[in-house]
C-alpha atoms as a PDB file:
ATOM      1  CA  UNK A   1      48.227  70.419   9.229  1.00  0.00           C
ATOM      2  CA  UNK A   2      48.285  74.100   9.729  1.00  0.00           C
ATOM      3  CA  UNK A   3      47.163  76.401   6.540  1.00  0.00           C
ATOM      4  CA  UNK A   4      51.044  78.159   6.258  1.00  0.00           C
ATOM      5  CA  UNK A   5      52.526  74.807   6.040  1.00  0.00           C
ATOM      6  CA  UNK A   6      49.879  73.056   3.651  1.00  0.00           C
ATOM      7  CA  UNK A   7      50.260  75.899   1.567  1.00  0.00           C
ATOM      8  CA  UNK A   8      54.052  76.114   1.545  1.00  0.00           C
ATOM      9  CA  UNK A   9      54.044  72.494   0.909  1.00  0.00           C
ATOM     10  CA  UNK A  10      52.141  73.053  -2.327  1.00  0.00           C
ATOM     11  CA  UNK A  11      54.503  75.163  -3.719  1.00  0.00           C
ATOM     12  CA  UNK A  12      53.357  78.824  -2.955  1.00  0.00           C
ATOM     13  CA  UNK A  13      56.323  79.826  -1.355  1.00  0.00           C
ATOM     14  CA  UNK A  14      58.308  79.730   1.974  1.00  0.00           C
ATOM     15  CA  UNK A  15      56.491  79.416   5.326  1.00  0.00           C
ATOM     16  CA  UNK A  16      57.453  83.161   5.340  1.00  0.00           C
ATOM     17  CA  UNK A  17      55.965  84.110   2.290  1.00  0.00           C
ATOM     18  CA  UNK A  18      52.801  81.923   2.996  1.00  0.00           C
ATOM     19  CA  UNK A  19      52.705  84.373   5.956  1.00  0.00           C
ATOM     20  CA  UNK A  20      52.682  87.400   4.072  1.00  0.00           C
ATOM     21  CA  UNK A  21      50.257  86.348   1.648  1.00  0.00           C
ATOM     22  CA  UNK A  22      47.977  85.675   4.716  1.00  0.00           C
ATOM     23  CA  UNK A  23      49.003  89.375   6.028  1.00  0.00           C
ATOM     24  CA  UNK A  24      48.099  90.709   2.740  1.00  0.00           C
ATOM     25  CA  UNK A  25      44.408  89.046   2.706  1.00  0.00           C
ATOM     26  CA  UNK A  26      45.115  87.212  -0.474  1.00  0.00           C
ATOM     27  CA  UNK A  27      44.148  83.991   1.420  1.00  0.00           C
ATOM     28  CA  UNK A  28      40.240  83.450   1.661  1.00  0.00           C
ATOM     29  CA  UNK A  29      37.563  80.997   1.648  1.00  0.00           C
ATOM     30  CA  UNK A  30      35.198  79.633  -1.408  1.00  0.00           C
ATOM     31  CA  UNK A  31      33.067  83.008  -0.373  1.00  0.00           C
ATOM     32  CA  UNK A  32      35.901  85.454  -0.311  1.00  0.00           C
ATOM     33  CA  UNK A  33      36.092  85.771   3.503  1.00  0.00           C
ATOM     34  CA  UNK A  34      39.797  86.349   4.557  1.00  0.00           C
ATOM     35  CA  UNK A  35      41.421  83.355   6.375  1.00  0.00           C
ATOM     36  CA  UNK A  36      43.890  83.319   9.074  1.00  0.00           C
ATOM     37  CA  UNK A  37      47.242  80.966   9.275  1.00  0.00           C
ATOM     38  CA  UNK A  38      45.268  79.341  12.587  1.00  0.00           C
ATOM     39  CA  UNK A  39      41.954  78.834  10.660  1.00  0.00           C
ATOM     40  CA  UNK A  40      40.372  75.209  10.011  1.00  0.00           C
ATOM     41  CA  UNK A  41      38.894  75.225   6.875  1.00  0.00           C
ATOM     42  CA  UNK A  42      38.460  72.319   4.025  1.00  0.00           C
ATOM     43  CA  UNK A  43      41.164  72.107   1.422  1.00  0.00           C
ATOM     44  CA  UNK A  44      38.337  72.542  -1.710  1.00  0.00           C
ATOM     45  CA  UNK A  45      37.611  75.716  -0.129  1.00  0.00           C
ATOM     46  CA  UNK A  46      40.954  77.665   0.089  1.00  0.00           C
ATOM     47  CA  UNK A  47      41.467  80.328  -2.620  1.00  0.00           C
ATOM     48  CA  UNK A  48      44.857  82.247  -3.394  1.00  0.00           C
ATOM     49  CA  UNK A  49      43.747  85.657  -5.068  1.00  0.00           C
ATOM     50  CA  UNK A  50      40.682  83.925  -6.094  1.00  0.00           C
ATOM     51  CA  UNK A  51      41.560  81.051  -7.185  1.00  0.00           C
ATOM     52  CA  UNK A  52      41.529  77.495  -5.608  1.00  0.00           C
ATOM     53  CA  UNK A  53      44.538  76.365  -4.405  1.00  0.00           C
ATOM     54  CA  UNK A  54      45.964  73.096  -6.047  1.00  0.00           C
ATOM     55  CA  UNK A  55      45.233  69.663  -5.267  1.00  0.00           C
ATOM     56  CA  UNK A  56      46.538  68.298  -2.003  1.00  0.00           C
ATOM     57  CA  UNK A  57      49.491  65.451  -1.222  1.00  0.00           C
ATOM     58  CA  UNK A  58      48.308  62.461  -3.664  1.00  0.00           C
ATOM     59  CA  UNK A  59      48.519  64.605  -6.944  1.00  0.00           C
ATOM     60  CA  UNK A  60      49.297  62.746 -10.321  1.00  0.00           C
ATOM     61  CA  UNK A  61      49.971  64.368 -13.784  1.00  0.00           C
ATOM     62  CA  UNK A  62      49.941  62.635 -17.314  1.00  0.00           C
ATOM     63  CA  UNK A  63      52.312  65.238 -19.694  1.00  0.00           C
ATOM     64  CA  UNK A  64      52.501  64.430 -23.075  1.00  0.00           C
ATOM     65  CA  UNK A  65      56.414  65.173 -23.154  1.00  0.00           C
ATOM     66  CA  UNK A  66      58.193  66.273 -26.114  1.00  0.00           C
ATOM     67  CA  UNK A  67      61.385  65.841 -27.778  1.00  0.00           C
ATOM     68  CA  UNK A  68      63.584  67.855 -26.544  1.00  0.00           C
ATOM     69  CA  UNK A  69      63.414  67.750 -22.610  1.00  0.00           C
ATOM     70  CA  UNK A  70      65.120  65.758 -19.906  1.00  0.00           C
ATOM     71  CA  UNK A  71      62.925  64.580 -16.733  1.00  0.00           C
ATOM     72  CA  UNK A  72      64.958  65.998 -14.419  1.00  0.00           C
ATOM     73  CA  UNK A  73      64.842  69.001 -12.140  1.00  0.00           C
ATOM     74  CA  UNK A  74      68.684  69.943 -12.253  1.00  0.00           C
ATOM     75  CA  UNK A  75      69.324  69.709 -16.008  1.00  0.00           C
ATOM     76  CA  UNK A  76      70.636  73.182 -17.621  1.00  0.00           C
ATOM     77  CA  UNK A  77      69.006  72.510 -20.483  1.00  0.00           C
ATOM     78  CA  UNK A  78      64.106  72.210 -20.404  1.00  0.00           C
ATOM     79  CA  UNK A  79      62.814  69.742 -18.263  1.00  0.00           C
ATOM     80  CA  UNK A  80      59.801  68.226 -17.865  1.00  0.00           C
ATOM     81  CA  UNK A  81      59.037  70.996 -15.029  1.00  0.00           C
ATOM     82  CA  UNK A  82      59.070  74.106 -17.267  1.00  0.00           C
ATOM     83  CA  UNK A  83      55.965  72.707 -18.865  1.00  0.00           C
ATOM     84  CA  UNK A  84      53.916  72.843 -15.624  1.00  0.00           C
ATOM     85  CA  UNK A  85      53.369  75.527 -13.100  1.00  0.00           C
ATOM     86  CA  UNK A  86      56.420  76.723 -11.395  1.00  0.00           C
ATOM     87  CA  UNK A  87      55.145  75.625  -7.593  1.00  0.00           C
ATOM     88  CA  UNK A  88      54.866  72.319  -8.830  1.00  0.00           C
ATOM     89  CA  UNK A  89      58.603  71.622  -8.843  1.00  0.00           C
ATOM     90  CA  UNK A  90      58.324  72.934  -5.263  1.00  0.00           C
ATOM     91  CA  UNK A  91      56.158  70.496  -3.887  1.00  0.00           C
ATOM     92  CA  UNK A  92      56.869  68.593  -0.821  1.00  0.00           C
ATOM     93  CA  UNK A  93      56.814  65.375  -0.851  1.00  0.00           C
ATOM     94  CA  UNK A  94      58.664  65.912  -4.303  1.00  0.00           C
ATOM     95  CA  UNK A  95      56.530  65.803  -7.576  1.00  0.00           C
ATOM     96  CA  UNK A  96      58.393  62.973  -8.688  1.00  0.00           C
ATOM     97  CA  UNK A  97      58.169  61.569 -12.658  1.00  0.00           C
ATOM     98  CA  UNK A  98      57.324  57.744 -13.046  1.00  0.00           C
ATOM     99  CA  UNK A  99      60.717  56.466 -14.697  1.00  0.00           C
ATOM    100  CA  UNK A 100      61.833  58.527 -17.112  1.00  0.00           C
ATOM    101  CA  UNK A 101      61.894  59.206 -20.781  1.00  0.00           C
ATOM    102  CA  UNK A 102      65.031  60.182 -22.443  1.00  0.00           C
ATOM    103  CA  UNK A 103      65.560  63.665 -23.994  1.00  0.00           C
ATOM    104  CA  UNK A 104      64.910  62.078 -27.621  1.00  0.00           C
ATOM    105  CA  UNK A 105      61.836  60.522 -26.776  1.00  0.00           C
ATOM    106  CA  UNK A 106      58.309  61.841 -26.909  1.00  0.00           C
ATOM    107  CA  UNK A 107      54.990  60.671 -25.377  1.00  0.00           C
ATOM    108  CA  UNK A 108      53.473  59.537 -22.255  1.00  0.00           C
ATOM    109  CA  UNK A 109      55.175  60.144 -18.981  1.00  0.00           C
ATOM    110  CA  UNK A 110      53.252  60.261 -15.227  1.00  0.00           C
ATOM    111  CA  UNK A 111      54.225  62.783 -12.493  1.00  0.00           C
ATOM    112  CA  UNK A 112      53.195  61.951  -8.993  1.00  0.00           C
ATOM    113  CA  UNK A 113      54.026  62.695  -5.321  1.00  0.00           C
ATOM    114  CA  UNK A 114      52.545  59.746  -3.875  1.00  0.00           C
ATOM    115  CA  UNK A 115      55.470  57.796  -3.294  1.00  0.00           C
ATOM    116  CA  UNK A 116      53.475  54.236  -2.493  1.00  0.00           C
ATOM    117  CA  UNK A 117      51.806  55.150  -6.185  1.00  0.00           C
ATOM    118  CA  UNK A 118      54.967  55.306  -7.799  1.00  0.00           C
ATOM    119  CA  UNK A 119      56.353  52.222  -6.591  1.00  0.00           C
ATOM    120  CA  UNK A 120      53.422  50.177  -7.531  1.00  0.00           C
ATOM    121  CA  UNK A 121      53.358  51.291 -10.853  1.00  0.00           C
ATOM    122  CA  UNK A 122      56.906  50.488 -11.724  1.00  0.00           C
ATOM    123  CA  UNK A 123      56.859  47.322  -9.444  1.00  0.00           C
ATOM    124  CA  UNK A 124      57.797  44.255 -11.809  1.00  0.00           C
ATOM    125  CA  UNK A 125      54.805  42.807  -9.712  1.00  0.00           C
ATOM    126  CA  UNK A 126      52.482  45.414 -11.168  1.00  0.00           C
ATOM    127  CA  UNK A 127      53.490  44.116 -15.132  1.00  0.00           C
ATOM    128  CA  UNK A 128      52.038  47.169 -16.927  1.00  0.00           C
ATOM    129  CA  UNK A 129      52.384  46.880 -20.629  1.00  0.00           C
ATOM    130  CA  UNK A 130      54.990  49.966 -21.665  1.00  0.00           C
ATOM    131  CA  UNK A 131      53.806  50.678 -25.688  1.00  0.00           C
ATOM    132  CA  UNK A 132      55.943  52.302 -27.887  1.00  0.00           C
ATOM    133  CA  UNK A 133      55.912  53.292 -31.221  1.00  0.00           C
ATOM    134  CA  UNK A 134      59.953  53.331 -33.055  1.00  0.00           C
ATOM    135  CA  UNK A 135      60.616  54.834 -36.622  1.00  0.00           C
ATOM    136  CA  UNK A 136      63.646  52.750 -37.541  1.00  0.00           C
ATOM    137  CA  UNK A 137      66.408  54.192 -39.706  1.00  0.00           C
ATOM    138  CA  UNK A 138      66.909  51.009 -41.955  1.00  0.00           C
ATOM    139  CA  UNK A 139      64.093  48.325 -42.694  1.00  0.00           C
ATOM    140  CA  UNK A 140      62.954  45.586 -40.536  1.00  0.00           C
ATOM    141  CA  UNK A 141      64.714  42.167 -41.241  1.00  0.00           C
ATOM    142  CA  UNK A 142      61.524  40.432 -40.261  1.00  0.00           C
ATOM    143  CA  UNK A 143      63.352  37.981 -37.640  1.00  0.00           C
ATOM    144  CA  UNK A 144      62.965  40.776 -34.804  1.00  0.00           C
ATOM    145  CA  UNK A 145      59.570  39.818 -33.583  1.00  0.00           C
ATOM    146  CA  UNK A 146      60.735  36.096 -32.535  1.00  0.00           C
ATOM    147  CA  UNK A 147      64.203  37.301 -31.040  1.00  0.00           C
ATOM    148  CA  UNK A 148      62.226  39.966 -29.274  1.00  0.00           C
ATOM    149  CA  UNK A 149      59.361  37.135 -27.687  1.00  0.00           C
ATOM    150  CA  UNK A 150      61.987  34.658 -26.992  1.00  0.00           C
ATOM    151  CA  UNK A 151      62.697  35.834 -23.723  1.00  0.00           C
ATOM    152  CA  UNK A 152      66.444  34.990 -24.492  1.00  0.00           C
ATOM    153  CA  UNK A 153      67.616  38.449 -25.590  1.00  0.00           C
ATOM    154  CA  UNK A 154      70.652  39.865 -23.887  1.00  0.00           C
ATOM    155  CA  UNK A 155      71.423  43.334 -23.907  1.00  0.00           C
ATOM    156  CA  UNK A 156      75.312  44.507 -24.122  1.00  0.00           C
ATOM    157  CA  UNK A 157      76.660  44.919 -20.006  1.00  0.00           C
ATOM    158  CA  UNK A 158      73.527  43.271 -18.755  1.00  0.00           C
ATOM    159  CA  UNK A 159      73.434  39.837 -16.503  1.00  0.00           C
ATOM    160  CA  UNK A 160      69.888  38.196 -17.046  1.00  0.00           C
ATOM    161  CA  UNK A 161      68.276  38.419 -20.729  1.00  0.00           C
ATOM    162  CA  UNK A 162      64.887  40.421 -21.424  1.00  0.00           C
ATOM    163  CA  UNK A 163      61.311  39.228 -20.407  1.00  0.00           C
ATOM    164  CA  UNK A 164      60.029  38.310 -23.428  1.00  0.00           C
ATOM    165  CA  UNK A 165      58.253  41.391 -25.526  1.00  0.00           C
ATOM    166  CA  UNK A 166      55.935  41.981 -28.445  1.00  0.00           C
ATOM    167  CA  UNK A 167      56.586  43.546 -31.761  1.00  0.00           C
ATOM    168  CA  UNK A 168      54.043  44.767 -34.155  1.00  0.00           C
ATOM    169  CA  UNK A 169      55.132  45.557 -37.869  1.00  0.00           C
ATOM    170  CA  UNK A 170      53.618  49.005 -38.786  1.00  0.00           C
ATOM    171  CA  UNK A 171      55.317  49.901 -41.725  1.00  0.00           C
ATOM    172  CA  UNK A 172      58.779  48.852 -42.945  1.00  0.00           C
ATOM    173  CA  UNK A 173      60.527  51.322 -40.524  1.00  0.00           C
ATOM    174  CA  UNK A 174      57.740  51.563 -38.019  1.00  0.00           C
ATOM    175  CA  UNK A 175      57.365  49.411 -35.344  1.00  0.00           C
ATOM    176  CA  UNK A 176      55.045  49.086 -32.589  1.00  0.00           C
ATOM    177  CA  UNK A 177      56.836  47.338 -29.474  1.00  0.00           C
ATOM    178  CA  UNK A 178      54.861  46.246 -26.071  1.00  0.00           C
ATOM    179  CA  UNK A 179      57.293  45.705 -22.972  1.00  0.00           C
ATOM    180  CA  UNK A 180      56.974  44.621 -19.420  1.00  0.00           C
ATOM    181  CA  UNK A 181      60.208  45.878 -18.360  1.00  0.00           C
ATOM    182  CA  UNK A 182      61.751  49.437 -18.068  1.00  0.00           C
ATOM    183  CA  UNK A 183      65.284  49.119 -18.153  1.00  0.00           C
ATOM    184  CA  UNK A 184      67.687  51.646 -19.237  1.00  0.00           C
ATOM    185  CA  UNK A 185      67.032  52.639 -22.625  1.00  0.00           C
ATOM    186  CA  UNK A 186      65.618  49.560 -23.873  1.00  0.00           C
ATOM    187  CA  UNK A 187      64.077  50.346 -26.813  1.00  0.00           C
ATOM    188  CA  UNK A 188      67.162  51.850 -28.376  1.00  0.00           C
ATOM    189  CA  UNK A 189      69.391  48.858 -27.172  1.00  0.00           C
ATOM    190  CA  UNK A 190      66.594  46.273 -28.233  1.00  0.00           C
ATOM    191  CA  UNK A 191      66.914  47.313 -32.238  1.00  0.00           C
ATOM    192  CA  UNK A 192      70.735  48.276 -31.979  1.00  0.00           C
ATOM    193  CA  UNK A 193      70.445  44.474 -30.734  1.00  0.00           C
ATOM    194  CA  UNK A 194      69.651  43.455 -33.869  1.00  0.00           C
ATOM    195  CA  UNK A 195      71.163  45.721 -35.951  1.00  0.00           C
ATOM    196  CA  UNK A 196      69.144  48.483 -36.424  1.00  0.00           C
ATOM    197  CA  UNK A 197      69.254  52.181 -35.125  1.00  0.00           C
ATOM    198  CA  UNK A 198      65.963  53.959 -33.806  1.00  0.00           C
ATOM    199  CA  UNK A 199      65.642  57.404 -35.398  1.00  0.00           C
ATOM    200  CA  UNK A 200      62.376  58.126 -33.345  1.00  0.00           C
ATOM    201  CA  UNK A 201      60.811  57.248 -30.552  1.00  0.00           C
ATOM    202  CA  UNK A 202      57.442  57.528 -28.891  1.00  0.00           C
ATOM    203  CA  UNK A 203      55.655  55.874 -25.583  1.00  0.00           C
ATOM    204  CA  UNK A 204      52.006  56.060 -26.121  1.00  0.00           C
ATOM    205  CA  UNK A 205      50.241  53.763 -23.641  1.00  0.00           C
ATOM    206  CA  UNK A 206      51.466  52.978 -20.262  1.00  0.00           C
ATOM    207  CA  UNK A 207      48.825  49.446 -18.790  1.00  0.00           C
ATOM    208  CA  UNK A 208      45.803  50.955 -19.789  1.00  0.00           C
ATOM    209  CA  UNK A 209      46.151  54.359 -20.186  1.00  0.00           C
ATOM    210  CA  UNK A 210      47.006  56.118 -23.063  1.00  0.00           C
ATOM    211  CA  UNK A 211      47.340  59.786 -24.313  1.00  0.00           C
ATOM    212  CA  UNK A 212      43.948  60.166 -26.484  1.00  0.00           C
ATOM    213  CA  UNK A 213      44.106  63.650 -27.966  1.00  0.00           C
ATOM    214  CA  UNK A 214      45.844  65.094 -25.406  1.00  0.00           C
ATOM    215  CA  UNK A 215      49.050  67.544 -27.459  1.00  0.00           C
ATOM    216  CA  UNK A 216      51.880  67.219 -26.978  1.00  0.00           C
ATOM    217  CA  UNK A 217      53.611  69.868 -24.154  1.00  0.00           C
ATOM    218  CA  UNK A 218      50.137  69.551 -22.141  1.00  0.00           C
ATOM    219  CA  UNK A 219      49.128  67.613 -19.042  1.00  0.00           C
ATOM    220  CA  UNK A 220      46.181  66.654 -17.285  1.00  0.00           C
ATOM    221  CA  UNK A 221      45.572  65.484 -13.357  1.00  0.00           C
ATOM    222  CA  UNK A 222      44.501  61.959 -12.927  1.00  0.00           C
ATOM    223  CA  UNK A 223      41.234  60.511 -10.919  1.00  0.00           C
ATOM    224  CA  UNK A 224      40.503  57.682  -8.959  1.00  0.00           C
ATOM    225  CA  UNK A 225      38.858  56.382 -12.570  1.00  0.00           C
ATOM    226  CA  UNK A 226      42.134  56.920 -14.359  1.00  0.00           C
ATOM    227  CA  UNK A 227      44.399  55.149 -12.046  1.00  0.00           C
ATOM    228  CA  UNK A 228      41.930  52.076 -12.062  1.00  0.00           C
ATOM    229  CA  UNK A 229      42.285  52.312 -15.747  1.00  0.00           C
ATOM    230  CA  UNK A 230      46.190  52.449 -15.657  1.00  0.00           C
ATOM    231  CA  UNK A 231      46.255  49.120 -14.085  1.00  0.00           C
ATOM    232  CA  UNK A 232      43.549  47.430 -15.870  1.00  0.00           C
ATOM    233  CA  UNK A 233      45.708  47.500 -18.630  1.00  0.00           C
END
């Protein structure tokens, strides 16, 4: 692929402002030599003004969302995007979140452009645990764990009932809930199944990769290693 559509692709601008920047010299090797748009050079060793130029197709972020944003890239209100440099919502093939969290929900999302990635993840086939954490706004009957597992649950306009999912008791308004499924705002629709409305919610482990102490509004780039650990889980 040619340097002033690798770099365009990445996020840096148009094919005609990649060619500027190349005009301009602010293109150069690891050892500050100026490159040319026809130059073959190594993607580790590209620099814009210095710096080395993001990672190529196959990128994948883990953003600790917060409250308060949509993952969208349309949305008039934040998104997902405006926590993440601006060229990354420019990136072609798209930079493309993993399902989606709703604007009330906090914790773990993945961003990737590696469209074969993102289907295996969310495959039914791949069965990644989905672990989230619910603060409830009225106390836990203590019947929801065994309607939850029974595989028998039906959700309000839906035609086949839940896979069956586990619930863990954290406090009398807590509740930790494991799921195999993503469907439209299941968590919610699972508790006002049974009578109960969630007043908070938070996904902190996706199969076996989880946040650790990363805060919330920040992201990181996954590795080969992390992605084995995401489906080890």
């Amino acid at each position: 692929m040619k340097l002033v559509k690798l770099i365009a692709n990445l996020g840096y601008g148009s094919r005609k402002d990649v060619t500027a920047m190349f005009r301009q010299g602010r293109i150069t090797d690891a050892d500050g030599e100026v490159l040319y748009a026809d130059d073959k050079v190594e993607h580790a060793a590209i620099r814009i003004d210095g710096e080395a130029i993001d990672p190529p197709l196959g990128l994948t972020i883990l953003l600790h969302k917060p409250v308060g944003y949509t993952c969208s890239t349309k949305d008039p209100g934040r998104i997902v995007y405006d926590l993440l440099p601006p060229r990354y919502r420019l990136r072609s093939p798209l930079l493309s979140t993993v399902g989606r969290l709703d604007r009330d929900t906090s914790g773990m999302l993945l961003l990737t452009d590696d469209g074969g990635l993102l289907h295996r993840i969310v495959s039914p086939k791949a069965n990644l645990a989905k672990v989230y954490e619910a603060t409830l706004a009225s106390d836990l009957r203590g019947d929801e764990g065994a309607i939850f597992a029974s595989g028998e649950l039906m959700l309000e306009a839906e035609k086949t009932p839940l896979a069956p999912a586990a619930l863990e008791v954290l406090e009398p308004r807590r509740a930790r809930l494991i799921l195999t499924e993503g469907r439209y705002h299941q968590v919610r629709r699972m508790f006002a199944a049974v009578g109960n409305h969630v007043d908070a919610l938070h996904r902190a482990r996706i199969g076996g990769l989880s946040l650790q102490d990363l805060p919330s509004g920040q992201w990181r780039t996954l590795d080969s290693t992390d992605l084995e650990t995401l489906f080890r889980g």
